[in-house]
N, C-alpha and C. Protein backbone atom coordinates (compact mmCIF):
# COMPACT_ATOMS: atom_id res chain seq x y z
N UNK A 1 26.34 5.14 22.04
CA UNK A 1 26.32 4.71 20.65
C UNK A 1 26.70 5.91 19.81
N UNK A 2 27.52 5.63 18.97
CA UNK A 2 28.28 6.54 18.43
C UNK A 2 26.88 7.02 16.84
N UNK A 3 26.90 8.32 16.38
CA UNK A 3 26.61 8.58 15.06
C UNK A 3 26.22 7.95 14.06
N UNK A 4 27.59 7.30 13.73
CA UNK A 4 27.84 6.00 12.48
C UNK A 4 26.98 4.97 12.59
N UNK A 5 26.87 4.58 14.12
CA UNK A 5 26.05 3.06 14.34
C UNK A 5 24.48 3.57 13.89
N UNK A 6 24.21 4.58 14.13
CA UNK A 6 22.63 5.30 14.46
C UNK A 6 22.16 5.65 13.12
N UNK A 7 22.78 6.51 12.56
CA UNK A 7 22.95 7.00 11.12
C UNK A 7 23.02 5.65 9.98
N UNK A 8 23.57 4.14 9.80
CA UNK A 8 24.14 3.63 9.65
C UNK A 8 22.83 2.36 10.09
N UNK A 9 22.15 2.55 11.39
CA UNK A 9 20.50 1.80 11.26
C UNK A 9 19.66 2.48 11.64
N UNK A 10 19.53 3.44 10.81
CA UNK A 10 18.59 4.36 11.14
C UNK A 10 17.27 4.03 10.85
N UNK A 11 17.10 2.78 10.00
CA UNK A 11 15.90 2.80 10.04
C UNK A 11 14.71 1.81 11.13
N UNK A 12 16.27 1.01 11.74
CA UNK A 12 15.67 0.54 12.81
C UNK A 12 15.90 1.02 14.02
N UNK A 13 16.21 2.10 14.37
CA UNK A 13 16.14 3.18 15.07
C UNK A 13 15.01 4.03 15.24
N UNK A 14 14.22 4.01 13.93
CA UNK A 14 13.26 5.23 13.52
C UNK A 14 12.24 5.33 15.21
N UNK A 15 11.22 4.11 15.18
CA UNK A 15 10.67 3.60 15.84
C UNK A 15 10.83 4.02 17.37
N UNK A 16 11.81 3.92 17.75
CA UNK A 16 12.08 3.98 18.69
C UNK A 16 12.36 5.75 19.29
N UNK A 17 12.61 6.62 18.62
CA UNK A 17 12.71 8.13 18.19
C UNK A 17 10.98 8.40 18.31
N UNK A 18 10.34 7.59 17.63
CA UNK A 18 8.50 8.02 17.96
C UNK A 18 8.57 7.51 19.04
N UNK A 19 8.42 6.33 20.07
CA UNK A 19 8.12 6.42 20.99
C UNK A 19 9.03 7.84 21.69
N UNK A 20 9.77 8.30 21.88
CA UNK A 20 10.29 8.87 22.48
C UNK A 20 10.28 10.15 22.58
N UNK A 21 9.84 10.60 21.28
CA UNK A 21 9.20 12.09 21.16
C UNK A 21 8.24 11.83 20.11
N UNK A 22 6.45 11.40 20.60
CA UNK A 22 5.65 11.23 19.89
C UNK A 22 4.99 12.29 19.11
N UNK A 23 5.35 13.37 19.17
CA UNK A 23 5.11 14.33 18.15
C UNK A 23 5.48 14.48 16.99
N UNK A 24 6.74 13.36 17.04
CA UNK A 24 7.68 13.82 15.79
C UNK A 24 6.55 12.67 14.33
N UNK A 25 6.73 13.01 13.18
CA UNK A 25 5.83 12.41 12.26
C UNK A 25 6.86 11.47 11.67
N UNK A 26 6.44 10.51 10.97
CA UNK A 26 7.35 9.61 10.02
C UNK A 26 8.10 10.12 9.07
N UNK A 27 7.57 11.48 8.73
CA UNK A 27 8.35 12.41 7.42
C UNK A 27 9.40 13.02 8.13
N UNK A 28 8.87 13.77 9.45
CA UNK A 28 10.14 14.47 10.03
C UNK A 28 11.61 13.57 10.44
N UNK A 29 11.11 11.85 11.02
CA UNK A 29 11.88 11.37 10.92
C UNK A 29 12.88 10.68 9.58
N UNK A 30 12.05 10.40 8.55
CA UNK A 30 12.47 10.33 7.46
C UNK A 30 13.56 12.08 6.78
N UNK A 31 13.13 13.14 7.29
CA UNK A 31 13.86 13.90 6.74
C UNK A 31 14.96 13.67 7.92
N UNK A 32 14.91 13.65 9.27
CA UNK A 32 16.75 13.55 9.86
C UNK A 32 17.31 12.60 9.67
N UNK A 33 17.02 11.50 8.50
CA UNK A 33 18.23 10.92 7.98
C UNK A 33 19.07 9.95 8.73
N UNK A 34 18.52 10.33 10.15
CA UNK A 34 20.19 9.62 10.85
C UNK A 34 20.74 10.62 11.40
N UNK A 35 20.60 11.74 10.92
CA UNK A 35 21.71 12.91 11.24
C UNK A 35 21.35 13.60 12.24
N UNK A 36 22.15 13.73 13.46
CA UNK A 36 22.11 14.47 14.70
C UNK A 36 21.91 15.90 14.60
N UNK A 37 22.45 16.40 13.72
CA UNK A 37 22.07 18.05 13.65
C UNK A 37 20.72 18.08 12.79
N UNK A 38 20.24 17.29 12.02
CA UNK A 38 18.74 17.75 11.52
C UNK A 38 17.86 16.90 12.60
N UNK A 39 18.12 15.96 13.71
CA UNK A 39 17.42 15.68 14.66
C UNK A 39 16.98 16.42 15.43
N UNK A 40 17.68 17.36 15.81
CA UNK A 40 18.18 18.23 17.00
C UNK A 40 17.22 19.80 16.30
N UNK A 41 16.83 19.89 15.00
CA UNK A 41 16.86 20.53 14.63
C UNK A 41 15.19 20.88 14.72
N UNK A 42 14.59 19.36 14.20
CA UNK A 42 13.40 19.15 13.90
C UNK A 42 12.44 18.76 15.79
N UNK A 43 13.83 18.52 16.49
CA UNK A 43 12.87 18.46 17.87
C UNK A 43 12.56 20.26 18.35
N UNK A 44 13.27 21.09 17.40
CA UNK A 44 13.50 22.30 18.03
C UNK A 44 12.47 23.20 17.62
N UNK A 45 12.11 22.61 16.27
CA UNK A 45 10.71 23.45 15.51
C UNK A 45 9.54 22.70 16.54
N UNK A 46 9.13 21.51 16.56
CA UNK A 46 7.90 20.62 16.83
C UNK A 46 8.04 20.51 18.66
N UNK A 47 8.79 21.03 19.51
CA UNK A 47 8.73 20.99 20.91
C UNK A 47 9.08 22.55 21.25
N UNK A 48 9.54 23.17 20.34
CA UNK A 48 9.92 24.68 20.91
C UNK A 48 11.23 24.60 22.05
N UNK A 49 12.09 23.68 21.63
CA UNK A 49 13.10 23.26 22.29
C UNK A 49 14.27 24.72 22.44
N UNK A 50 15.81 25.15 23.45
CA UNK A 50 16.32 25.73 22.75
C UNK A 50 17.39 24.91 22.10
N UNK A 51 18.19 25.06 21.64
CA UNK A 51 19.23 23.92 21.10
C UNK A 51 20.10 23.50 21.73
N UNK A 52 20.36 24.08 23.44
CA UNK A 52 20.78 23.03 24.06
C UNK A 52 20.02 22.15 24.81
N UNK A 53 19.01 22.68 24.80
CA UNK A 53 17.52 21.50 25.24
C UNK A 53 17.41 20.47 24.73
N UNK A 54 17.67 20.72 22.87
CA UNK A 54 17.04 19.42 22.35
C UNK A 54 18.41 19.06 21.70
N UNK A 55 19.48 18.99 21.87
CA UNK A 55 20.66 18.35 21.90
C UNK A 55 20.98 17.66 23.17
N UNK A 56 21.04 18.32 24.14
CA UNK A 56 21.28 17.22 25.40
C UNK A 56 19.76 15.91 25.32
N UNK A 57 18.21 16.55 25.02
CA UNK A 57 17.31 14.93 24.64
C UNK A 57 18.28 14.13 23.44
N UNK A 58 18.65 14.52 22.34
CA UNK A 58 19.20 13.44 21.32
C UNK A 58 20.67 12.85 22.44
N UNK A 59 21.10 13.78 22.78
CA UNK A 59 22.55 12.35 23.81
C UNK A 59 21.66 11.78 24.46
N UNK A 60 21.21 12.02 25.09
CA UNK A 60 20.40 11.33 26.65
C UNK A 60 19.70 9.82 25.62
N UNK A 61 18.85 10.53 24.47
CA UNK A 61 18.01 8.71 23.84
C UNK A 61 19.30 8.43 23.31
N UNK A 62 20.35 8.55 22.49
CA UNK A 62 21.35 7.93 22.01
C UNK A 62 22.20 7.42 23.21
N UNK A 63 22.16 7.64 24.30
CA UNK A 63 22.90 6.99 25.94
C UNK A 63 21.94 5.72 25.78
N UNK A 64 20.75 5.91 25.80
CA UNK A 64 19.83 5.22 26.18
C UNK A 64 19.39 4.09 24.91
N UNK A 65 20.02 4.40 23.90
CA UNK A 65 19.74 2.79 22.89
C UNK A 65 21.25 2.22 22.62
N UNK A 66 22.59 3.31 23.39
CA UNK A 66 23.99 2.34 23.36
C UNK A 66 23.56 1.36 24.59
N UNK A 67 22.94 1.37 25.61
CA UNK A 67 22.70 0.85 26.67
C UNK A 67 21.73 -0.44 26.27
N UNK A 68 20.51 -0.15 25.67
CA UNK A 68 20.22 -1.51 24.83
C UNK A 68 20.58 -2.05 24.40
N UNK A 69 21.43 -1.62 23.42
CA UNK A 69 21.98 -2.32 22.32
C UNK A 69 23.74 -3.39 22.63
N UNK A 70 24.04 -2.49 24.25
CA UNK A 70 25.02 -3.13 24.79
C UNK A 70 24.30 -4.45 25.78
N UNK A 71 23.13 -4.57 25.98
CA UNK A 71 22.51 -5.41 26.96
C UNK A 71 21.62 -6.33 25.87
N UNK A 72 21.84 -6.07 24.53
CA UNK A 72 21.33 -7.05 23.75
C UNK A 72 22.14 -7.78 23.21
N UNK A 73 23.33 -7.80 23.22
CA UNK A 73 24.73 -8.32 22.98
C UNK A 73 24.76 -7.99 21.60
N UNK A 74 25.66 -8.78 20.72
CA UNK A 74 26.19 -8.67 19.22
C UNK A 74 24.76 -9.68 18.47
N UNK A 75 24.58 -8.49 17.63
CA UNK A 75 23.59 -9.30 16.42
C UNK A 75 24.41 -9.91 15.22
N UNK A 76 23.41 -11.18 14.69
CA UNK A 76 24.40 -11.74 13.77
C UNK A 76 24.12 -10.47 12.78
């Protein structure tokens, strides 16, 4: 799943970003916006990630909700 799609429903995305790294708070997700570099940014303060640590987790869950979202077919 590309950026645009993520960025674009990010807010029904949010949700799914807490299960996945439950540390992260509703504000931290509210501050990345959608946006892959303040994602990447905020897993790096709150997990002590290095930044290719917590850039390869944001591809790996963004692999992992194009894969849902391809096995949930087209929403109206």
């Amino acid at each position: 799943m590309n950026w645009d799609m993520i960025a674009g429903q990010w807010k029904q995305f949010k949700g799914n970003a807490k299960e996945t790294w439950g540390e992260l708070t509703n504000d931290d997700l509210d501050m990345a916006e959608g946006k892959r570099d303040k994602l990447v940014g905020i897993l790096q303060e709150r997990y002590g990630y290095a930044k290719e640590k917590a850039e390869e987790e944001v591809d790996r869950w963004s692999r992992r909700l194009h894969v849902r979202y391809e096995e949930a077919g087209p929403q109206p």
